[in-house]
Protein backbone atom coordinates (compact mmCIF):
# COMPACT_ATOMS: atom_id res chain seq x y z
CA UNK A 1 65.69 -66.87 -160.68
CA UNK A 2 63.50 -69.41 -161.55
CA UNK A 3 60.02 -68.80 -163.45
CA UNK A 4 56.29 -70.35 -163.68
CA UNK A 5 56.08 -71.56 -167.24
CA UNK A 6 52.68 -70.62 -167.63
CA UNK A 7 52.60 -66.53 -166.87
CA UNK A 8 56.35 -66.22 -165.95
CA UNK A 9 55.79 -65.30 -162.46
CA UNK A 10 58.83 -66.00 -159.98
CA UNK A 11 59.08 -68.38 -157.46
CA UNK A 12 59.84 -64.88 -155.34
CA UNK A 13 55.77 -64.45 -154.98
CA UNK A 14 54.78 -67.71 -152.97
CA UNK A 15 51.36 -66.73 -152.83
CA UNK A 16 50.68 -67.08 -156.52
CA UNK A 17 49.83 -69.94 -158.11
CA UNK A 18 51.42 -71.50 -161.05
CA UNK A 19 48.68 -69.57 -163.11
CA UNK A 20 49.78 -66.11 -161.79
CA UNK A 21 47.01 -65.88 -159.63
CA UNK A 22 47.02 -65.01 -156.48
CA UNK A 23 46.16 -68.38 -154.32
CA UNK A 24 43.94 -67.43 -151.05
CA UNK A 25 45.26 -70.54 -149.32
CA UNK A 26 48.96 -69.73 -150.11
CA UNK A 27 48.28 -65.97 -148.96
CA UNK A 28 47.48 -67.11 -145.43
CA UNK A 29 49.76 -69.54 -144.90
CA UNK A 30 52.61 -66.95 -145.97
CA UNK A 31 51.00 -64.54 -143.67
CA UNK A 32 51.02 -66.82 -140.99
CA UNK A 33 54.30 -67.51 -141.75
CA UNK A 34 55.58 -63.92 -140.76
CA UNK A 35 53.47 -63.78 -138.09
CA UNK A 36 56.12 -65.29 -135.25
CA UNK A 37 58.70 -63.16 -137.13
CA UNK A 38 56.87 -60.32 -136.48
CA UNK A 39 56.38 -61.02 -132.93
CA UNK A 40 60.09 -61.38 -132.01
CA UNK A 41 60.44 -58.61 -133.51
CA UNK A 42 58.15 -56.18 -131.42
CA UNK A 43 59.94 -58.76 -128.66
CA UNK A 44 63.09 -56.81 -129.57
CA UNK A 45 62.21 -53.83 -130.03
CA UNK A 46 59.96 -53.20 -126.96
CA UNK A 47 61.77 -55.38 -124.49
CA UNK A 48 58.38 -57.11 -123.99
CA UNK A 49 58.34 -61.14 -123.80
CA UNK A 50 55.62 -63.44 -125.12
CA UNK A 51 53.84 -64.80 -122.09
CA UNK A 52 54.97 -66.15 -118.91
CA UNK A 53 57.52 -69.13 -119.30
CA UNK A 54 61.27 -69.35 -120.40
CA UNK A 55 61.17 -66.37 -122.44
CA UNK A 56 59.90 -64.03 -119.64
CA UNK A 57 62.41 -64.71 -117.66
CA UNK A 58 65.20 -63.29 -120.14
CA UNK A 59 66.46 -60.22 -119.12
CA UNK A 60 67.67 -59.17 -123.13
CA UNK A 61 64.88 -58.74 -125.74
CA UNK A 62 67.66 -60.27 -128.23
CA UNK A 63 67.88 -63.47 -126.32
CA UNK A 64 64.04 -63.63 -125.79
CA UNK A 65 63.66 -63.31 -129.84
CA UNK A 66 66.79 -65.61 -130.53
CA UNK A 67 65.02 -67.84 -128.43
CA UNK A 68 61.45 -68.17 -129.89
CA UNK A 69 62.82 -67.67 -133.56
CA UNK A 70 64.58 -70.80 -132.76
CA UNK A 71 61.38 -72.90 -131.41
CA UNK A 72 59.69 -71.27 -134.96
CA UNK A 73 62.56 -73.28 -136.70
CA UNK A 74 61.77 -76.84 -135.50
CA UNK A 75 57.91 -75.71 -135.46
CA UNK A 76 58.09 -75.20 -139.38
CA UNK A 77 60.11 -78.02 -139.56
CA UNK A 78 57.65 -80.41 -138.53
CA UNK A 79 54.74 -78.75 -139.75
CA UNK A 80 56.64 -79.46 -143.18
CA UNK A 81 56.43 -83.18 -142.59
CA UNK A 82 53.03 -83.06 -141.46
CA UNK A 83 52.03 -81.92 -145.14
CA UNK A 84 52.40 -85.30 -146.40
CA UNK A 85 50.20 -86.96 -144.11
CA UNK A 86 48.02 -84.40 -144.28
CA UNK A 87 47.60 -84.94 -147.65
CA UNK A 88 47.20 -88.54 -147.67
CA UNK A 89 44.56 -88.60 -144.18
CA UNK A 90 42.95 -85.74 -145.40
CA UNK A 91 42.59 -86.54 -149.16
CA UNK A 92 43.51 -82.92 -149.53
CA UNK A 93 46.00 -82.74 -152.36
CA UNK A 94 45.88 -79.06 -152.40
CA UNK A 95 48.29 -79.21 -149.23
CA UNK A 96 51.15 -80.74 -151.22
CA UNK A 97 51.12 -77.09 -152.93
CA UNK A 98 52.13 -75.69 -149.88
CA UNK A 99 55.76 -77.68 -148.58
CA UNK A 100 58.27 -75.89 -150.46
CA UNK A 101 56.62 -72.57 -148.90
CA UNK A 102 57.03 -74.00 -145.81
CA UNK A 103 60.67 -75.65 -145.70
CA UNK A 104 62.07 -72.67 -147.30
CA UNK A 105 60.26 -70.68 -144.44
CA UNK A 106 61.93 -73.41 -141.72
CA UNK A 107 65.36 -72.51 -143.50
CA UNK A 108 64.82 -68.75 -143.28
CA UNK A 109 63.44 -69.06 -139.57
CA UNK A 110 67.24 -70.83 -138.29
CA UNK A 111 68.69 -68.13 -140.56
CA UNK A 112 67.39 -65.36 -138.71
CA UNK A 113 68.34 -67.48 -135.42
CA UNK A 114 71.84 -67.57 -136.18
CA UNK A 115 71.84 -64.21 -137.24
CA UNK A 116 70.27 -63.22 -133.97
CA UNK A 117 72.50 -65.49 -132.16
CA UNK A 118 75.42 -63.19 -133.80
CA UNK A 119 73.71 -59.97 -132.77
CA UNK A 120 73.81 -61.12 -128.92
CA UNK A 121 77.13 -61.86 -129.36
CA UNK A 122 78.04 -57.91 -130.49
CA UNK A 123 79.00 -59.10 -134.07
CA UNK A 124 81.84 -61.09 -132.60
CA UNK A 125 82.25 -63.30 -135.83
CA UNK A 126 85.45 -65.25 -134.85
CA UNK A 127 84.43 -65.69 -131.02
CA UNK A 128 81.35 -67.16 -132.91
CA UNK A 129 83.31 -69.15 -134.95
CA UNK A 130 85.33 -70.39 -131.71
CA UNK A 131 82.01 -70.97 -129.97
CA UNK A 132 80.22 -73.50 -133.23
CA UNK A 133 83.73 -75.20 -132.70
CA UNK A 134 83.75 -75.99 -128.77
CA UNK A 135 80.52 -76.24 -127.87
CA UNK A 136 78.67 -78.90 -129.33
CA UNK A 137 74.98 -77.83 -129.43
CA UNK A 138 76.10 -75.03 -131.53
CA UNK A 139 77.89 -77.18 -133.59
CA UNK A 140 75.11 -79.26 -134.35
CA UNK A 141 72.68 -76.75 -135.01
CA UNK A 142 75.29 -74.94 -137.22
CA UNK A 143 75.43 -78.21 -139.36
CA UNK A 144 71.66 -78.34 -139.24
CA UNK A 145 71.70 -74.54 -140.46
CA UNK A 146 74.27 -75.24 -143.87
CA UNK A 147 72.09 -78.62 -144.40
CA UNK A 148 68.63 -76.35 -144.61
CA UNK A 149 70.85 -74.22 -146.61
CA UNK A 150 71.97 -76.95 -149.13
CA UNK A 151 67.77 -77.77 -149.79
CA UNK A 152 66.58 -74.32 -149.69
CA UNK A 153 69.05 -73.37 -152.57
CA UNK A 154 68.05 -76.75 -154.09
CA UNK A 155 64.18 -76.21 -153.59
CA UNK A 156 63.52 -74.23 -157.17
CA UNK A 157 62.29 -76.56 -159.78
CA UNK A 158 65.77 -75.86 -161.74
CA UNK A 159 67.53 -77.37 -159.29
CA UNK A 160 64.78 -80.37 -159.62
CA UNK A 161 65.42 -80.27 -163.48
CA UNK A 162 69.03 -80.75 -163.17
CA UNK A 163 69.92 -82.85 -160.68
CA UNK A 164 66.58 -85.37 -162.06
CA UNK A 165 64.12 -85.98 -159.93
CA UNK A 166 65.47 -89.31 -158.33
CA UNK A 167 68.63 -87.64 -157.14
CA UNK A 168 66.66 -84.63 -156.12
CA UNK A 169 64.22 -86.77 -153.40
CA UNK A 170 67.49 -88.27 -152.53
CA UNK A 171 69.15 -85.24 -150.98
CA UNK A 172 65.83 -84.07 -150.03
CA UNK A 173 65.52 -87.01 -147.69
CA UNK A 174 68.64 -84.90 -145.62
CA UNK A 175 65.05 -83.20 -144.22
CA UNK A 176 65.13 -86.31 -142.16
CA UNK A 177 68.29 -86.13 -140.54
CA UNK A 178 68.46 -82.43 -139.92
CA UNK A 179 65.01 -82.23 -138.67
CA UNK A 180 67.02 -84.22 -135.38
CA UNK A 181 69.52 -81.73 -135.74
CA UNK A 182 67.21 -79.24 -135.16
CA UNK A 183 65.85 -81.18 -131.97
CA UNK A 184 68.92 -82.33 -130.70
CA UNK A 185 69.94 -78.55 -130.43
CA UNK A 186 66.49 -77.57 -129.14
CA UNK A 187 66.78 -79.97 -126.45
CA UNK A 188 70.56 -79.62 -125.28
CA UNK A 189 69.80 -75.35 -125.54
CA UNK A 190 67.27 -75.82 -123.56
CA UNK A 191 69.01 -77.48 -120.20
CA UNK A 192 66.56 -78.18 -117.36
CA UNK A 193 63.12 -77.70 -118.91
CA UNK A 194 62.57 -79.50 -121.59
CA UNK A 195 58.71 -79.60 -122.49
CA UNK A 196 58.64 -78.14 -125.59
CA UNK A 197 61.64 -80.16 -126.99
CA UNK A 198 59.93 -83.28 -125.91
CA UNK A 199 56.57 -82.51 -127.66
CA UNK A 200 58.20 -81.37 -130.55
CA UNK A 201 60.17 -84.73 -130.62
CA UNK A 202 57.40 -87.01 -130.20
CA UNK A 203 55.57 -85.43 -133.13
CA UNK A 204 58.58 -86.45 -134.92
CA UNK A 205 58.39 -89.83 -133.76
CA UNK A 206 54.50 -89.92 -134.62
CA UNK A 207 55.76 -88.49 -138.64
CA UNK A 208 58.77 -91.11 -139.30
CA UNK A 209 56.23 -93.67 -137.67
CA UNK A 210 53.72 -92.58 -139.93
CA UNK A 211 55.98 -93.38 -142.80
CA UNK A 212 57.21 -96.66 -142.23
CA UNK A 213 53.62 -97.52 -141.58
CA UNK A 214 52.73 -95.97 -144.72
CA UNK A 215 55.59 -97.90 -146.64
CA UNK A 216 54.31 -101.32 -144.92
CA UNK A 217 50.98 -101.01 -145.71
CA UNK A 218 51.27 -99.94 -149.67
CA UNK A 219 49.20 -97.14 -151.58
CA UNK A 220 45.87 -98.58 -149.70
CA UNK A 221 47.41 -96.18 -146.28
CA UNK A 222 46.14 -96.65 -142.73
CA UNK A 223 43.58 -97.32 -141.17
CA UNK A 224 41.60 -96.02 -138.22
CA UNK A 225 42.36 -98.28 -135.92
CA UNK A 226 46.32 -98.28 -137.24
CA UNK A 227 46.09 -94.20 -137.00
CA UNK A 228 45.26 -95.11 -133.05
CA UNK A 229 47.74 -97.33 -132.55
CA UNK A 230 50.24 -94.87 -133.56
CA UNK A 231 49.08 -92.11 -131.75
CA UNK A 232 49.14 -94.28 -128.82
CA UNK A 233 52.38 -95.62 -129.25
CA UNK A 234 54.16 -92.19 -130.11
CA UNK A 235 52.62 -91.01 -126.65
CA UNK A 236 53.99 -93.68 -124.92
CA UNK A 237 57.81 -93.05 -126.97
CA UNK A 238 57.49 -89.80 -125.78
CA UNK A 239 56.84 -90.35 -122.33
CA UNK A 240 59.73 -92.99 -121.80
CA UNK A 241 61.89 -90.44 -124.09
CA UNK A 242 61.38 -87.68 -121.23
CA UNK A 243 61.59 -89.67 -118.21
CA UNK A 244 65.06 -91.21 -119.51
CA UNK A 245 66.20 -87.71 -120.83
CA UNK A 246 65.58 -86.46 -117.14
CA UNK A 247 66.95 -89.49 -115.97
CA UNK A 248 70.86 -89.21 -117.67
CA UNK A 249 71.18 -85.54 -118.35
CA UNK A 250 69.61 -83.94 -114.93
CA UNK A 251 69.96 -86.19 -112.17
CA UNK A 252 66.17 -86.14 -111.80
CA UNK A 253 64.88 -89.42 -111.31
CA UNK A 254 62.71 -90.53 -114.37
CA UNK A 255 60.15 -92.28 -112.19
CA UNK A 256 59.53 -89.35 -111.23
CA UNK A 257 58.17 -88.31 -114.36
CA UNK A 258 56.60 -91.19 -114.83
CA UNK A 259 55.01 -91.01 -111.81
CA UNK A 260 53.18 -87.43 -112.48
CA UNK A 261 52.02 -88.77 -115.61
CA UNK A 262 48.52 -88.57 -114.24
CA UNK A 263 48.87 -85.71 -112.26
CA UNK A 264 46.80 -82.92 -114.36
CA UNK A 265 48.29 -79.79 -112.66
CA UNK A 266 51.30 -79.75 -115.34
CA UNK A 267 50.30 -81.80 -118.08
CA UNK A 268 52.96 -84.14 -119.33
CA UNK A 269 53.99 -83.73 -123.50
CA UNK A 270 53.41 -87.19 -124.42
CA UNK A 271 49.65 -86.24 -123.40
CA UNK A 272 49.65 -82.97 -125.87
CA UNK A 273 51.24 -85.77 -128.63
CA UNK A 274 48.27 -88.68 -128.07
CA UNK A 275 45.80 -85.69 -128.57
CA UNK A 276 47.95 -83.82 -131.96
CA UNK A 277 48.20 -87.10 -133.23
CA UNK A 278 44.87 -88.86 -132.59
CA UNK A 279 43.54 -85.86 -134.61
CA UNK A 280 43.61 -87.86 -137.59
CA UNK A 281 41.56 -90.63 -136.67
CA UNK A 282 38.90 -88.22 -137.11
CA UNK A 283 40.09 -86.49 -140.07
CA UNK A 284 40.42 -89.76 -141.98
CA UNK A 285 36.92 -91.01 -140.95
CA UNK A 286 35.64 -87.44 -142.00
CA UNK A 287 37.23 -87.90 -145.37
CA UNK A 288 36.60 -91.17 -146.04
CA UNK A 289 32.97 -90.25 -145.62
CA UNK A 290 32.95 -87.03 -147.55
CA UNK A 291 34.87 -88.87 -150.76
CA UNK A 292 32.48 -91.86 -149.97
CA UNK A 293 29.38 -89.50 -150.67
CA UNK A 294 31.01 -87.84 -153.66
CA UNK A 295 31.33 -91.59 -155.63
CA UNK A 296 27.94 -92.57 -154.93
CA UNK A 297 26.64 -89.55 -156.08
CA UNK A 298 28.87 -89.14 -159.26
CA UNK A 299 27.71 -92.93 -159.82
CA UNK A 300 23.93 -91.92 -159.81
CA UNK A 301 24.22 -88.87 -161.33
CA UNK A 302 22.12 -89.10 -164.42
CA UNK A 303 24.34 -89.89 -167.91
CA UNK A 304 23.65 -86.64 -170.14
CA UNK A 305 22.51 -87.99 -173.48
């Protein structure tokens, strides 16, 4: 088990921080954590599903919590990613503190759906086994579970110490390619209604854009009207993502989709994405000005003698 150096306080406390003391910020975020956990499991135990939707229309408890343990995977998945933006929009480096807490939470989250996934199937291990073999969501999400295996084991700054921290990032970049995984299964699990899947995809697309922006433009990062553009073009991925997901895998025409793009009664994901995602137009503007303020007034603060 890995230790803090400074008060020897292991990694197993996440809401400590590197000091031994106990970090507020941490705290909640663990606690929100268990929250969904928590909730699929009074799901299970009480036969009582979330709120109207896919889930309410299970008729096993197990299935409803497999199922929304699963969308908690891919949800802590990408709210991982969103930590480095975050931290660079937001000129909040306080939020880098808070990743590993959350990818080891994404890894536990698609542990608990397999294992849940194994509990529906009566502890049937080898017609499990059969089933990660023939049917090809499963095996993708099963390759997506040992890959969020491999970096949660690898996650503990021991692991950082000996494989150096170039090789390290390296494998950690796997977050990339499992994170579609993760989608890929969401969105063939999920058959004829696939909202959520598309939302949760074109956040992804609005992250990895983020990046290569980020990696184009140098340290100096975006800017607001760049942050726009990129909401406004993830929107529009998203929306041509759907219509030609509809359009191959259901039969439904995808002009159809595109067609009720406008029509408010069911509102379309890509619309949900252009509002996530412009959210940090605003967030950079606020920071900008708050760090603006805080030079000018270091800068005329009076010089102690």
């Amino acid at each position: 088990m890995d230790h803090y150096q400074a008060k020897g306080v292991p990694v197993l406390y996440p809401w400590l921080d590197r000091s031994g003391q106990v970090s507020w910020l941490k705290l909640s975020i663990f606690i929100g954590i268990l929250l969904p956990g928590l909730w699929a499991a009074f799901i299970w135990a009480n036969g009582t599903p979330p709120a109207p939707g896919a889930l309410a229309t299970s008729a096993m408890p197990v299935t409803a919590a497999l199922l929304l343990i699963g969308q908690w995977s891919v949800r802590f998945l990408l709210i991982t990613l969103a930590i480095t933006p975050l931290r660079r929009i937001g000129a909040w480096p306080k939020a880098i503190t808070l990743r590993r807490m959350l990818g080891v939470s994404a890894f536990f989250y698609v542990a608990i759906h397999l294992t849940l996934y194994i509990v529906q199937q009566n502890f049937r291990l080898s017609f499990v086994a059969s089933e990660v073999v023939l049917r090809i969501y499963l095996t993708i999400g099963f390759v997506a579970f040992v890959g969020l295996l491999i970096l949660a084991i690898t996650s503990t700054d021991r692991a950082m110490r000996r494989l150096g921290g170039r090789k390290w990032q390296r494998l950690h970049y796997l977050v990339y390619p499992l994170t579609v995984l993760g989608l890929a299964h969401f969105f063939m699990q999920s058959k004829i209604n696939v909202s959520e899947p598309v939302l949760m995809s074109g956040l992804f697309i609005w992250l990895m854009l983020y990046r290569v922006a980020y990696r184009w433009n140098g340290d100096q990062g975006l800017s607001l009207l760049q942050l726009g553009a990129l909401a406004v073009g993830s929107a529009l991925l998203t929306l041509a993502g759907e219509a030609l997901w509809y359009q191959l895998a259901t039969g439904i025409g995808g002009e159809r989709i595109l067609a009720a793009t406008f029509d408010f009664r069911h509102v379309r994901p890509a619309w949900w994405v252009l509002l996530a995602t412009a959210a940090f137009v605003p967030l950079k503007w606020a920071a900008d000005r708050y760090w603006s303020r805080q030079r000018v007034a270091r800068e005329q603060a009076p010089v102690a003698a």
